[in-house]
PDB file of N, CA and C in Angstrom:
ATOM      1  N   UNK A   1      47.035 -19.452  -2.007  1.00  0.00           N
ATOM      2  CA  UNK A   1      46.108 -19.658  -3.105  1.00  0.00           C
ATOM      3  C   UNK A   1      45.875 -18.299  -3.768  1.00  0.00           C
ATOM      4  N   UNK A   2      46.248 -18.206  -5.110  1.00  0.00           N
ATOM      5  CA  UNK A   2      45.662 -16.854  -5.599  1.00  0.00           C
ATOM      6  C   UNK A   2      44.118 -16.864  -5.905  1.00  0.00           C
ATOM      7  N   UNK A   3      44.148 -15.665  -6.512  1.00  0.00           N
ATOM      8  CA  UNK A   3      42.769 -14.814  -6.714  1.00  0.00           C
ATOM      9  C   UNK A   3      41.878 -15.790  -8.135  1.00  0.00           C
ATOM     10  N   UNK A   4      42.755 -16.025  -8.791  1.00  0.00           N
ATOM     11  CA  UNK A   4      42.237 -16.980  -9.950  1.00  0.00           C
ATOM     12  C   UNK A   4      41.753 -18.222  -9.383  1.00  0.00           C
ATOM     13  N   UNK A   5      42.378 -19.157  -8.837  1.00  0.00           N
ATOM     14  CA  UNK A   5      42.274 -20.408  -8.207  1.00  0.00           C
ATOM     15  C   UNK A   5      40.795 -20.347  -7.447  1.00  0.00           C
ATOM     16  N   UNK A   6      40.824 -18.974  -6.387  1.00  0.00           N
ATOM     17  CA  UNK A   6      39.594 -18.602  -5.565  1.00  0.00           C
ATOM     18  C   UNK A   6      38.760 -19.232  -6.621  1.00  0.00           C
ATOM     19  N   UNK A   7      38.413 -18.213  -7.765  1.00  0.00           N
ATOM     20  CA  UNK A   7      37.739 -18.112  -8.655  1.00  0.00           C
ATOM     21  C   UNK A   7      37.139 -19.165  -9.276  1.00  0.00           C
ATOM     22  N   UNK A   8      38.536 -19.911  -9.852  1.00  0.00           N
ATOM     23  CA  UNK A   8      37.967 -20.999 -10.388  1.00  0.00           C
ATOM     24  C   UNK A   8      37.307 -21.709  -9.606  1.00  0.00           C
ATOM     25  N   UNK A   9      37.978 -22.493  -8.366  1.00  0.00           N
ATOM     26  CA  UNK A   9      36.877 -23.286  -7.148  1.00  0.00           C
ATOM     27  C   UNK A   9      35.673 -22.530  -7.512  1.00  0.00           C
ATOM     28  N   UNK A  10      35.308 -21.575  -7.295  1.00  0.00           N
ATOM     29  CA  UNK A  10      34.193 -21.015  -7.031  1.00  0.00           C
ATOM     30  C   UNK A  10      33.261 -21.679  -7.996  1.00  0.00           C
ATOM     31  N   UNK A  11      33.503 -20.987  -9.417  1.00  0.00           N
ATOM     32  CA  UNK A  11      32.686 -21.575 -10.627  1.00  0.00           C
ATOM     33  C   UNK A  11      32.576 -22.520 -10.763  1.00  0.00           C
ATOM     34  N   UNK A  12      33.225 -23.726 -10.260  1.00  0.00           N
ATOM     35  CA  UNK A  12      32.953 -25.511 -10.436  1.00  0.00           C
ATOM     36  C   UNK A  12      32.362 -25.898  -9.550  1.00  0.00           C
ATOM     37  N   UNK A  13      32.310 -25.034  -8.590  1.00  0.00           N
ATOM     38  CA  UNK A  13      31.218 -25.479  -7.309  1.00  0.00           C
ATOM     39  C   UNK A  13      29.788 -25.411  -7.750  1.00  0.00           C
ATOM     40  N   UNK A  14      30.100 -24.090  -8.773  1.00  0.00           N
ATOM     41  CA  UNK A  14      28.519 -23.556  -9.234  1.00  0.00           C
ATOM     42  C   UNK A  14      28.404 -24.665 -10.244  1.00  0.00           C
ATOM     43  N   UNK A  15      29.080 -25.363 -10.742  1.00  0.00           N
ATOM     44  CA  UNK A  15      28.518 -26.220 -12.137  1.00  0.00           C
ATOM     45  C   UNK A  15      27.883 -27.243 -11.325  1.00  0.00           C
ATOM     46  N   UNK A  16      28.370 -27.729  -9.765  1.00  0.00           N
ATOM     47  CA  UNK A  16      27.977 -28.736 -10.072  1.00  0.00           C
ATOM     48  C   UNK A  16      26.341 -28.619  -8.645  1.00  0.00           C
ATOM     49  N   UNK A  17      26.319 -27.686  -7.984  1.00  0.00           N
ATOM     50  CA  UNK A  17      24.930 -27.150  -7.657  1.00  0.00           C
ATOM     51  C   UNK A  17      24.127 -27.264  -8.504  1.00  0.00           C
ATOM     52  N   UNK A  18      22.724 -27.632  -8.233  1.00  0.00           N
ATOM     53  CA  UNK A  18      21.520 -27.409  -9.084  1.00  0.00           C
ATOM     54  C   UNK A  18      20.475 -27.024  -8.364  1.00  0.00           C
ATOM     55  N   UNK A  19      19.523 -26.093  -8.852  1.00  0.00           N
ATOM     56  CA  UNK A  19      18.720 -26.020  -8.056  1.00  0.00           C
ATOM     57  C   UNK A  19      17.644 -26.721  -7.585  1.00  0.00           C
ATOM     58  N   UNK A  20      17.129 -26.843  -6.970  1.00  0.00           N
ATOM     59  CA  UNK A  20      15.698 -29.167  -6.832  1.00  0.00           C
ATOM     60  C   UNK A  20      14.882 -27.872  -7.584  1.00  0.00           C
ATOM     61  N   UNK A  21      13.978 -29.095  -8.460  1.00  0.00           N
ATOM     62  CA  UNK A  21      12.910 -28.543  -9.214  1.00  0.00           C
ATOM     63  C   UNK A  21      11.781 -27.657  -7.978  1.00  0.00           C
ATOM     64  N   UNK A  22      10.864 -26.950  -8.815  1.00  0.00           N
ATOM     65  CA  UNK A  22       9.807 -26.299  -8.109  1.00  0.00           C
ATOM     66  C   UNK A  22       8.605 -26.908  -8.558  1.00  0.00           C
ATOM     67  N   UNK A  23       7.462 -26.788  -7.534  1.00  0.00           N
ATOM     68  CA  UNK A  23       6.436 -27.578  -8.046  1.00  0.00           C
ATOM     69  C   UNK A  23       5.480 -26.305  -7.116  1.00  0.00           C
ATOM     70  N   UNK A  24       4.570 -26.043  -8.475  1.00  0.00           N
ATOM     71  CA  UNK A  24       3.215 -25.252  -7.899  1.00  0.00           C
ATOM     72  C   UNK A  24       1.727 -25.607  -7.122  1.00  0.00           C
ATOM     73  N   UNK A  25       1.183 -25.322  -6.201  1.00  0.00           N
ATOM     74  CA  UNK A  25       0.090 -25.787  -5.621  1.00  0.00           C
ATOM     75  C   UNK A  25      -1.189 -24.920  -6.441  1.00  0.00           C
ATOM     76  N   UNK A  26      -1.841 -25.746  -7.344  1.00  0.00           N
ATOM     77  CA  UNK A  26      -2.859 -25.070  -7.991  1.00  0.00           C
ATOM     78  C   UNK A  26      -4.184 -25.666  -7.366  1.00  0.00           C
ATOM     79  N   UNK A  27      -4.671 -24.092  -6.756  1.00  0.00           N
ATOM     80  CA  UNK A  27      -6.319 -24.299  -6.315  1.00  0.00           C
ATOM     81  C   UNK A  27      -7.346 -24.017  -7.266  1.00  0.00           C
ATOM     82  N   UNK A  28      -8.703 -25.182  -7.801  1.00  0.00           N
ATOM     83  CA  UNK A  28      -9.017 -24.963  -9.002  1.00  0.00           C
ATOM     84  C   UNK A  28     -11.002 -24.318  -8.227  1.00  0.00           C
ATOM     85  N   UNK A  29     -11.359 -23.706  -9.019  1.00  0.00           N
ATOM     86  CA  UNK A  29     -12.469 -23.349  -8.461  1.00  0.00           C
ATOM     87  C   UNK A  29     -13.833 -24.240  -8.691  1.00  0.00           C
ATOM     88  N   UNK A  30     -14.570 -24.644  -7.958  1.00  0.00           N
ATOM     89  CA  UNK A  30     -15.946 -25.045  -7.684  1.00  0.00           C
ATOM     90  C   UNK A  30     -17.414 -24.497  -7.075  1.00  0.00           C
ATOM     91  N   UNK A  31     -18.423 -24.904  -7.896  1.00  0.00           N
ATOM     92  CA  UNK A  31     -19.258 -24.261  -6.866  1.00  0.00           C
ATOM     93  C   UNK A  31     -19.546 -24.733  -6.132  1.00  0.00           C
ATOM     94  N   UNK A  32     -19.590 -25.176  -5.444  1.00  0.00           N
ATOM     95  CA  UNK A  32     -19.607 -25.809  -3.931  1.00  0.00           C
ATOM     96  C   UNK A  32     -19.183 -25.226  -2.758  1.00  0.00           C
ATOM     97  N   UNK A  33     -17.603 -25.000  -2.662  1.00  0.00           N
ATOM     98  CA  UNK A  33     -16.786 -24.601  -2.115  1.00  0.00           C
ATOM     99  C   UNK A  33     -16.932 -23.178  -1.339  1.00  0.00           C
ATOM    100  N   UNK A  34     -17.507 -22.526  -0.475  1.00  0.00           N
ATOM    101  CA  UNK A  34     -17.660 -21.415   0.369  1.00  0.00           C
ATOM    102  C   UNK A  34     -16.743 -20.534  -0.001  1.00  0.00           C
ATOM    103  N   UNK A  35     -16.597 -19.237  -0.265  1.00  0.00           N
ATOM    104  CA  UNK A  35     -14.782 -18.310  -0.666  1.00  0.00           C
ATOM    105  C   UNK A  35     -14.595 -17.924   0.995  1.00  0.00           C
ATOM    106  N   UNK A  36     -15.603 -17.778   2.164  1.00  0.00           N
ATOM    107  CA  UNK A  36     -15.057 -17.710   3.175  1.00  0.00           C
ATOM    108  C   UNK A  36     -13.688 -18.833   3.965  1.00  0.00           C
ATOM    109  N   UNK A  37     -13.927 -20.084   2.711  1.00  0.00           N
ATOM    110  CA  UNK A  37     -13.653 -21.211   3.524  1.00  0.00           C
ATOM    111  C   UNK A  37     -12.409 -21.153   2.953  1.00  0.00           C
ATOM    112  N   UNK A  38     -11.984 -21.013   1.746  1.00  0.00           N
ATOM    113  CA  UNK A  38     -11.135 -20.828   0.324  1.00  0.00           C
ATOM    114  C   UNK A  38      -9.701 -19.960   1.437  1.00  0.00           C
ATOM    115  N   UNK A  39     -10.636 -18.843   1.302  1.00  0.00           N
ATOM    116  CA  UNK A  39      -9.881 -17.328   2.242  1.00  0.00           C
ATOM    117  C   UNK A  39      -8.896 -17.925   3.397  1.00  0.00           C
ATOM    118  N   UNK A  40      -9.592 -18.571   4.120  1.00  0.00           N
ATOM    119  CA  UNK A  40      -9.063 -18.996   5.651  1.00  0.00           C
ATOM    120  C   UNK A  40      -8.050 -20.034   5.426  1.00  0.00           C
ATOM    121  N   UNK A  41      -8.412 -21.184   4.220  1.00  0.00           N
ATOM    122  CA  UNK A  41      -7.314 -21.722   4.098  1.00  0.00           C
ATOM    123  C   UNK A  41      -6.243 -21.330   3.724  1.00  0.00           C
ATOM    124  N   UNK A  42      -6.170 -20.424   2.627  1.00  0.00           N
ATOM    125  CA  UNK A  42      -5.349 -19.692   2.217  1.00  0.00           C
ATOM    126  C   UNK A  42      -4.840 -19.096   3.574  1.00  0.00           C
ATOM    127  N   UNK A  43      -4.938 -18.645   4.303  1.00  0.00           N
ATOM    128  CA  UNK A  43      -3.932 -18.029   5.549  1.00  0.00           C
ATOM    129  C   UNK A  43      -3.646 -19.080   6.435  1.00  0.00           C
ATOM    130  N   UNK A  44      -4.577 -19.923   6.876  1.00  0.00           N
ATOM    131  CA  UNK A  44      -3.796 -20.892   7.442  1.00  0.00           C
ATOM    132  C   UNK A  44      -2.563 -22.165   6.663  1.00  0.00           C
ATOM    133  N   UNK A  45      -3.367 -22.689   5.812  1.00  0.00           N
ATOM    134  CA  UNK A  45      -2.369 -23.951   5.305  1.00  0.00           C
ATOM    135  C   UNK A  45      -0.697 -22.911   4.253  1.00  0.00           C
ATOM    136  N   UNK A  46      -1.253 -21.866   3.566  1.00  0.00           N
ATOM    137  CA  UNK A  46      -0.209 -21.267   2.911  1.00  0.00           C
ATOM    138  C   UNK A  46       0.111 -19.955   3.638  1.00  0.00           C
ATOM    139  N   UNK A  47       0.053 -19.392   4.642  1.00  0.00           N
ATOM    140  CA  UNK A  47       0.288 -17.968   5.643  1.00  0.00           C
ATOM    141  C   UNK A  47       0.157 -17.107   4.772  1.00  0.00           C
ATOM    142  N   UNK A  48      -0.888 -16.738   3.644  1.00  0.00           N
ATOM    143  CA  UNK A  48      -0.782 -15.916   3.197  1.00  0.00           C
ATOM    144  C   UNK A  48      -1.989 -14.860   4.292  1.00  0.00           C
ATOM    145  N   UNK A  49      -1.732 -13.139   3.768  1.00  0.00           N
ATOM    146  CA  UNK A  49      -1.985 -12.347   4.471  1.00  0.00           C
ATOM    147  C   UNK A  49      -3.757 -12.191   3.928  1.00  0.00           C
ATOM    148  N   UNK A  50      -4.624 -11.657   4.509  1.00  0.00           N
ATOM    149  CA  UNK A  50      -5.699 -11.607   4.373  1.00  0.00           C
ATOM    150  C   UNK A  50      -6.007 -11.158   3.070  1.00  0.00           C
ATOM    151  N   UNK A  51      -5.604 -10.065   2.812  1.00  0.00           N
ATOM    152  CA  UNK A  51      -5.366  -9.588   1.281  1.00  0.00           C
ATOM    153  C   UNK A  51      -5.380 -10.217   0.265  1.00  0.00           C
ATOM    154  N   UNK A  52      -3.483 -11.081   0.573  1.00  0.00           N
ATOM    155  CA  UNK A  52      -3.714 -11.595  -0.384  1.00  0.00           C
ATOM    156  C   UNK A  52      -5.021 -13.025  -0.693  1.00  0.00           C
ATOM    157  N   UNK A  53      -5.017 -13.887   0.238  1.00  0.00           N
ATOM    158  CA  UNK A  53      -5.737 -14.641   0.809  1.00  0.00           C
ATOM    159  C   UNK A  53      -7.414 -14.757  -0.222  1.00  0.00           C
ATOM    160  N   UNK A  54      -7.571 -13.759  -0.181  1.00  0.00           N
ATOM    161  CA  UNK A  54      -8.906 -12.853  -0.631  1.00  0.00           C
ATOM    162  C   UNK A  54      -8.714 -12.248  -2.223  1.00  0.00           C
ATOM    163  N   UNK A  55      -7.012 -11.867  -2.646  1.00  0.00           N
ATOM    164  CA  UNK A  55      -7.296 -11.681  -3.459  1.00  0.00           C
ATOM    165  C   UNK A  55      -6.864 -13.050  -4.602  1.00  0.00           C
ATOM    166  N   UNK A  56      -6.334 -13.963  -4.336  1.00  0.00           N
ATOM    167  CA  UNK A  56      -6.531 -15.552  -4.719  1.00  0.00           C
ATOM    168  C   UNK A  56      -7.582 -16.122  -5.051  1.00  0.00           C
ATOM    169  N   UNK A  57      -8.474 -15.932  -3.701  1.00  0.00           N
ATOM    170  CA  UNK A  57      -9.592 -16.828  -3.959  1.00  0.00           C
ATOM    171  C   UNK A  57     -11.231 -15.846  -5.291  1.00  0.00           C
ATOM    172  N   UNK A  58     -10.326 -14.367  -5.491  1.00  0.00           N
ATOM    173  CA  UNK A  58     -11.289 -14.032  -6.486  1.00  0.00           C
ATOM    174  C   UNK A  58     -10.564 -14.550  -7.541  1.00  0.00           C
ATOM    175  N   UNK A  59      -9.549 -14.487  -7.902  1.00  0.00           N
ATOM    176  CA  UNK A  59      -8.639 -14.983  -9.222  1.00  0.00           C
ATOM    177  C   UNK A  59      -9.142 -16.627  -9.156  1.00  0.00           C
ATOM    178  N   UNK A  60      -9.476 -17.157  -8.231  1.00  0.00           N
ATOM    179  CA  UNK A  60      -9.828 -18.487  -8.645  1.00  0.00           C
ATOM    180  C   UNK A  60     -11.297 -18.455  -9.175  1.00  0.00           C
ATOM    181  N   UNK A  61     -11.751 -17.664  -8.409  1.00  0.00           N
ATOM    182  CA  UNK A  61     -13.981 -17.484  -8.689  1.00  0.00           C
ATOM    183  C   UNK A  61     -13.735 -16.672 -10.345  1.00  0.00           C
ATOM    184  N   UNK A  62     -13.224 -16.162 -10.570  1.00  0.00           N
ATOM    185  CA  UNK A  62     -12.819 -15.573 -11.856  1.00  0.00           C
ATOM    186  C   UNK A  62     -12.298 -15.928 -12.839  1.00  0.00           C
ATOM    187  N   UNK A  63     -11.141 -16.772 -12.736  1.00  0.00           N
ATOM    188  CA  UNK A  63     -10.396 -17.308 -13.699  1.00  0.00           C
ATOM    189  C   UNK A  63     -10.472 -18.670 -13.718  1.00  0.00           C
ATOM    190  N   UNK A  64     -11.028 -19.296 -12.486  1.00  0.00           N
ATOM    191  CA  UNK A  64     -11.078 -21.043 -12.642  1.00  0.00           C
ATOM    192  C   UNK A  64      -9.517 -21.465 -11.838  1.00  0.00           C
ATOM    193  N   UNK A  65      -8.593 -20.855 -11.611  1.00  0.00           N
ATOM    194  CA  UNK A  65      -7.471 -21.383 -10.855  1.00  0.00           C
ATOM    195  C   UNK A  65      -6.615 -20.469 -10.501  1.00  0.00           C
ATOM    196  N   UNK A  66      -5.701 -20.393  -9.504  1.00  0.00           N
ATOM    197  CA  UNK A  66      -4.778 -19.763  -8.879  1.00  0.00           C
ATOM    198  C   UNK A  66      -3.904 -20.631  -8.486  1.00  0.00           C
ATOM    199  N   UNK A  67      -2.617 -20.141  -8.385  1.00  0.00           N
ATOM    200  CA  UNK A  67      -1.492 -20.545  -7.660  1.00  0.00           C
ATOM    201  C   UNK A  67      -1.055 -20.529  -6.366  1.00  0.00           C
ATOM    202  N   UNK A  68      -1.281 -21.374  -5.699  1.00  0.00           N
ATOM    203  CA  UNK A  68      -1.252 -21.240  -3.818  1.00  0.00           C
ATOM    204  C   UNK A  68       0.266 -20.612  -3.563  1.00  0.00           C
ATOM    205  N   UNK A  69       1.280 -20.965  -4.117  1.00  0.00           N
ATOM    206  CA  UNK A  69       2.705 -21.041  -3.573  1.00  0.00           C
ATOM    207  C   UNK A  69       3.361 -22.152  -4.566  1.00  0.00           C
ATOM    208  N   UNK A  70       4.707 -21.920  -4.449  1.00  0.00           N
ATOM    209  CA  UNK A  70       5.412 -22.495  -5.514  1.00  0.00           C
ATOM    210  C   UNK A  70       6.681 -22.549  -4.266  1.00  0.00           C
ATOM    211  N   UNK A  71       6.595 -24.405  -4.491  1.00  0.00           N
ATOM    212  CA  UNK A  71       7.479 -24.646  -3.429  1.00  0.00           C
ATOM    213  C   UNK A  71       8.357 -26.022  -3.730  1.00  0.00           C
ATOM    214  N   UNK A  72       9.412 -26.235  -3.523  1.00  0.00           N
ATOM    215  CA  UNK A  72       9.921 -27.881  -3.652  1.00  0.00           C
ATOM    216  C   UNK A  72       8.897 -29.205  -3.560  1.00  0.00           C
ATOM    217  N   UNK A  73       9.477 -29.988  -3.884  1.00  0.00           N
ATOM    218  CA  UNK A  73       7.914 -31.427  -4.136  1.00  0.00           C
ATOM    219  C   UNK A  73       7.777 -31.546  -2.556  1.00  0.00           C
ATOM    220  N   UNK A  74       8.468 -32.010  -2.063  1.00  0.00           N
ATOM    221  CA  UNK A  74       8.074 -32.441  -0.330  1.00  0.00           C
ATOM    222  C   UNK A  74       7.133 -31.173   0.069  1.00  0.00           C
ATOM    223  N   UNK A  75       7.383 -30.228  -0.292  1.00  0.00           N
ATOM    224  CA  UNK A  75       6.887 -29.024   0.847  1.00  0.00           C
ATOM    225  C   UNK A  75       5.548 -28.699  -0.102  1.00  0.00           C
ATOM    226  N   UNK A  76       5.098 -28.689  -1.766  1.00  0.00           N
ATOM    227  CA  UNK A  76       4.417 -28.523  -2.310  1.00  0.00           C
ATOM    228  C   UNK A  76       3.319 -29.777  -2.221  1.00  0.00           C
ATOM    229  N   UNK A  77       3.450 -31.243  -1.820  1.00  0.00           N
ATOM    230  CA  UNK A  77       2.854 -31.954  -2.008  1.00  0.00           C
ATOM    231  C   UNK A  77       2.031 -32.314  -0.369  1.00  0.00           C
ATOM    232  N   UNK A  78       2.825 -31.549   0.444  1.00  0.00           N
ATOM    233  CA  UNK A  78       2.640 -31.723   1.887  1.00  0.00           C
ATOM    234  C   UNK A  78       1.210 -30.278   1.893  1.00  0.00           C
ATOM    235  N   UNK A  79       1.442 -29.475   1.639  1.00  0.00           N
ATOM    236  CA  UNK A  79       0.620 -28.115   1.647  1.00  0.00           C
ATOM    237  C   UNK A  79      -0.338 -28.921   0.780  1.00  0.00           C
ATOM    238  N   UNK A  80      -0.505 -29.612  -0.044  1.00  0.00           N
ATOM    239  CA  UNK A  80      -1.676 -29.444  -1.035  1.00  0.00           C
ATOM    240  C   UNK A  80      -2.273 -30.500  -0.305  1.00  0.00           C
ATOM    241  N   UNK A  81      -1.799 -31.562   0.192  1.00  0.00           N
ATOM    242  CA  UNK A  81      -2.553 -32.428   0.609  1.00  0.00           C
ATOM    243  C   UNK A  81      -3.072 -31.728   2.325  1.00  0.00           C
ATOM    244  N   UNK A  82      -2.602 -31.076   3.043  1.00  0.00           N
ATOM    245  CA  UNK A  82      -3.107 -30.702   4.692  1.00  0.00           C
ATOM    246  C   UNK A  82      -4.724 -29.695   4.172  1.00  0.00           C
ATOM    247  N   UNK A  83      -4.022 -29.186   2.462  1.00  0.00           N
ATOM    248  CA  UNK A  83      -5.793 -28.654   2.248  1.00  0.00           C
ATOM    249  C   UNK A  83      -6.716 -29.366   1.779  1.00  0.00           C
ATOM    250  N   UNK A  84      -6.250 -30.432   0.873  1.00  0.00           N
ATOM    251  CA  UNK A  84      -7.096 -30.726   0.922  1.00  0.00           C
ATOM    252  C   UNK A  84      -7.995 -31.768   1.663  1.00  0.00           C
ATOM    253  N   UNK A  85      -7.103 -32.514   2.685  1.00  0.00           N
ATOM    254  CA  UNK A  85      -7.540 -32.638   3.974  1.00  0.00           C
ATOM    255  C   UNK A  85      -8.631 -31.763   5.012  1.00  0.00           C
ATOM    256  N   UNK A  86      -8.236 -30.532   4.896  1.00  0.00           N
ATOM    257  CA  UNK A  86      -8.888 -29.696   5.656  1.00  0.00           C
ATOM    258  C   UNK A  86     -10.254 -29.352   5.210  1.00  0.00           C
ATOM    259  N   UNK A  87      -9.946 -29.394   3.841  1.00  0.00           N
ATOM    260  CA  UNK A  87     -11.446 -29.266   2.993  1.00  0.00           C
ATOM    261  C   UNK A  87     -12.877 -30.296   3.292  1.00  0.00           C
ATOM    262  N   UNK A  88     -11.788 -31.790   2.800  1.00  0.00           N
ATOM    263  CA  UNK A  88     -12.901 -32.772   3.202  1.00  0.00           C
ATOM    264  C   UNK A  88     -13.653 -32.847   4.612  1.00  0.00           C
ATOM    265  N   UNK A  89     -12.313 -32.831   5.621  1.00  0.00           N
ATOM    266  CA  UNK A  89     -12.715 -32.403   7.029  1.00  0.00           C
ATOM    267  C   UNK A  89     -14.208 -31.364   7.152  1.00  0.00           C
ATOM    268  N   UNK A  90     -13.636 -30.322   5.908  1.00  0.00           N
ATOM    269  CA  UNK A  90     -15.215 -29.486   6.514  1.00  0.00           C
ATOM    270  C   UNK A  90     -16.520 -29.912   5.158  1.00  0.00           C
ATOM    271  N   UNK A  91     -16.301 -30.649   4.548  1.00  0.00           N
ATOM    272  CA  UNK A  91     -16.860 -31.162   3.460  1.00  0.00           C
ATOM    273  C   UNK A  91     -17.531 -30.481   2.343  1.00  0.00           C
ATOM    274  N   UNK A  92     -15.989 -30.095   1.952  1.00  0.00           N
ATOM    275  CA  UNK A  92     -15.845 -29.480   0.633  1.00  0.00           C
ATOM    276  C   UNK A  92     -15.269 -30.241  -0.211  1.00  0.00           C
ATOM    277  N   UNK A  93     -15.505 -29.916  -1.558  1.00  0.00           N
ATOM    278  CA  UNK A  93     -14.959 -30.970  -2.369  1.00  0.00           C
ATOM    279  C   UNK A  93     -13.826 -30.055  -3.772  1.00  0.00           C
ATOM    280  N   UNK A  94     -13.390 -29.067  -2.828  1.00  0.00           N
ATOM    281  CA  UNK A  94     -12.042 -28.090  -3.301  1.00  0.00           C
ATOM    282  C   UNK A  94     -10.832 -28.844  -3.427  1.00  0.00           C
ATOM    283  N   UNK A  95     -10.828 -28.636  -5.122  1.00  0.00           N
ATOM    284  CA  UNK A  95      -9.602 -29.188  -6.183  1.00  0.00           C
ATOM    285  C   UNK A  95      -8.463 -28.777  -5.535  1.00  0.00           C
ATOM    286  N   UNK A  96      -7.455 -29.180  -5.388  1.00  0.00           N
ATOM    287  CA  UNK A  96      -5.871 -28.939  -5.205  1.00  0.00           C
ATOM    288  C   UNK A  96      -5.070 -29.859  -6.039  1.00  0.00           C
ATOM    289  N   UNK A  97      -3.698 -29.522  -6.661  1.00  0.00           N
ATOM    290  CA  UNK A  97      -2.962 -29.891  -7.467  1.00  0.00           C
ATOM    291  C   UNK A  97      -1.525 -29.511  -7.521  1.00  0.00           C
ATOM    292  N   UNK A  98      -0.838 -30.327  -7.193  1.00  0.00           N
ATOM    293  CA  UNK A  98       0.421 -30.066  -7.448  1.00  0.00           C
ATOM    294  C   UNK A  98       1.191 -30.403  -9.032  1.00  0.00           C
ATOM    295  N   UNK A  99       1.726 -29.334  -9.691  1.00  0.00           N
ATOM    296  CA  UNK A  99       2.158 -28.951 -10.724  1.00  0.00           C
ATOM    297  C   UNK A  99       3.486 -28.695 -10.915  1.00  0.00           C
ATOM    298  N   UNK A 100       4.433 -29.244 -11.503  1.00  0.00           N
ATOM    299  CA  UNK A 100       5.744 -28.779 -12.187  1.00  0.00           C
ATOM    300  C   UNK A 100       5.969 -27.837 -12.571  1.00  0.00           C
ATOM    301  N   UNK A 101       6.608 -26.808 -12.323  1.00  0.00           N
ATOM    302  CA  UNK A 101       6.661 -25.421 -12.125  1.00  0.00           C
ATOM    303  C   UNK A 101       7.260 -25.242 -13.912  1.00  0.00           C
TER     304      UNK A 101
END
Protein backbone atom coordinates (compact mmCIF):
# COMPACT_ATOMS: atom_id res chain seq x y z
CA UNK A 1 0.00 0.00 0.00
CA UNK A 2 1.58 3.36 -0.72
CA UNK A 3 1.86 6.54 1.16
CA UNK A 4 -1.13 8.19 -0.79
CA UNK A 5 -3.62 5.30 -0.33
CA UNK A 6 -2.43 5.50 3.67
CA UNK A 7 -3.61 8.92 3.27
CA UNK A 8 -6.50 8.75 1.53
CA UNK A 9 -8.05 5.83 3.98
CA UNK A 10 -7.15 8.11 6.50
CA UNK A 11 -9.23 11.25 5.35
CA UNK A 12 -12.50 9.15 4.59
CA UNK A 13 -12.33 7.71 7.86
CA UNK A 14 -12.29 11.35 9.07
CA UNK A 15 -15.40 12.26 6.83
CA UNK A 16 -17.25 9.83 8.10
CA UNK A 17 -16.46 10.28 12.20
CA UNK A 18 -18.48 12.89 13.89
CA UNK A 19 -18.14 14.14 16.91
CA UNK A 20 -21.78 13.27 19.46
CA UNK A 21 -23.03 16.68 20.24
CA UNK A 22 -22.06 18.43 23.68
CA UNK A 23 -24.54 19.44 26.10
CA UNK A 24 -23.80 21.99 29.06
CA UNK A 25 -24.92 21.59 32.77
CA UNK A 26 -26.16 25.12 33.70
CA UNK A 27 -26.45 25.94 37.52
CA UNK A 28 -28.87 28.94 37.83
CA UNK A 29 -28.74 30.98 41.09
CA UNK A 30 -31.43 31.32 43.95
CA UNK A 31 -31.89 32.71 47.13
CA UNK A 32 -32.58 30.00 48.95
CA UNK A 33 -29.87 27.83 48.11
CA UNK A 34 -26.78 27.90 50.85
CA UNK A 35 -23.18 28.69 48.53
CA UNK A 36 -21.72 26.27 51.21
CA UNK A 37 -24.10 23.70 49.75
CA UNK A 38 -23.60 25.01 45.91
CA UNK A 39 -19.52 24.60 46.72
CA UNK A 40 -19.70 20.90 47.91
CA UNK A 41 -21.78 19.93 45.15
CA UNK A 42 -19.72 21.30 42.82
CA UNK A 43 -16.78 18.91 44.07
CA UNK A 44 -18.70 16.12 44.65
CA UNK A 45 -21.36 15.58 41.71
CA UNK A 46 -18.79 17.53 39.03
CA UNK A 47 -14.97 16.80 40.90
CA UNK A 48 -14.29 20.08 40.56
CA UNK A 49 -11.33 21.38 42.87
CA UNK A 50 -12.24 23.62 45.79
CA UNK A 51 -11.19 26.67 43.97
CA UNK A 52 -12.71 26.16 41.33
CA UNK A 53 -15.87 24.86 43.11
CA UNK A 54 -16.01 28.31 44.96
CA UNK A 55 -15.10 30.15 42.18
CA UNK A 56 -18.49 28.91 40.15
CA UNK A 57 -20.65 29.26 42.76
CA UNK A 58 -19.61 33.26 42.98
CA UNK A 59 -20.09 33.54 39.09
CA UNK A 60 -23.47 32.07 39.77
CA UNK A 61 -24.32 34.60 43.10
CA UNK A 62 -23.04 37.26 40.58
CA UNK A 63 -24.06 36.63 37.29
CA UNK A 64 -27.30 34.45 37.83
CA UNK A 65 -25.63 31.20 36.10
CA UNK A 66 -22.57 29.17 35.53
CA UNK A 67 -21.57 26.30 33.62
CA UNK A 68 -21.03 23.03 35.69
CA UNK A 69 -19.16 21.00 32.83
CA UNK A 70 -19.85 20.43 29.31
CA UNK A 71 -20.30 16.88 28.64
CA UNK A 72 -22.17 14.35 26.08
CA UNK A 73 -26.21 14.05 26.72
CA UNK A 74 -25.99 10.69 28.77
CA UNK A 75 -23.18 11.98 30.99
CA UNK A 76 -24.62 15.76 31.03
CA UNK A 77 -28.17 14.71 31.83
CA UNK A 78 -26.99 12.05 34.44
CA UNK A 79 -24.75 14.89 36.45
CA UNK A 80 -27.58 17.38 36.34
CA UNK A 81 -30.09 15.21 37.52
CA UNK A 82 -27.70 13.27 40.76
CA UNK A 83 -27.69 17.34 41.66
CA UNK A 84 -30.39 18.00 41.49
CA UNK A 85 -31.40 15.08 43.39
CA UNK A 86 -28.94 15.86 45.97
CA UNK A 87 -30.34 19.28 46.36
CA UNK A 88 -33.93 18.22 47.02
CA UNK A 89 -32.49 15.47 49.30
CA UNK A 90 -31.12 18.43 51.39
CA UNK A 91 -34.09 20.71 50.49
CA UNK A 92 -32.98 23.08 48.25
CA UNK A 93 -34.73 24.17 45.47
CA UNK A 94 -31.28 24.76 43.14
CA UNK A 95 -32.02 25.19 39.30
CA UNK A 96 -30.00 22.75 37.08
CA UNK A 97 -30.25 22.55 33.28
CA UNK A 98 -29.01 20.80 30.67
CA UNK A 99 -28.22 22.88 27.50
CA UNK A 100 -27.00 22.28 23.87
CA UNK A 101 -23.68 23.34 23.77
Amino acid sequence: MTIDAVIDKVESTKQIYKEPPKFKVVVFNDDYTPMEFVVAMFMSIFRKSETEAVDLTMKIHNQGQAVAGVYTSEIADQKASDATELARANSHPLVIKVEKE
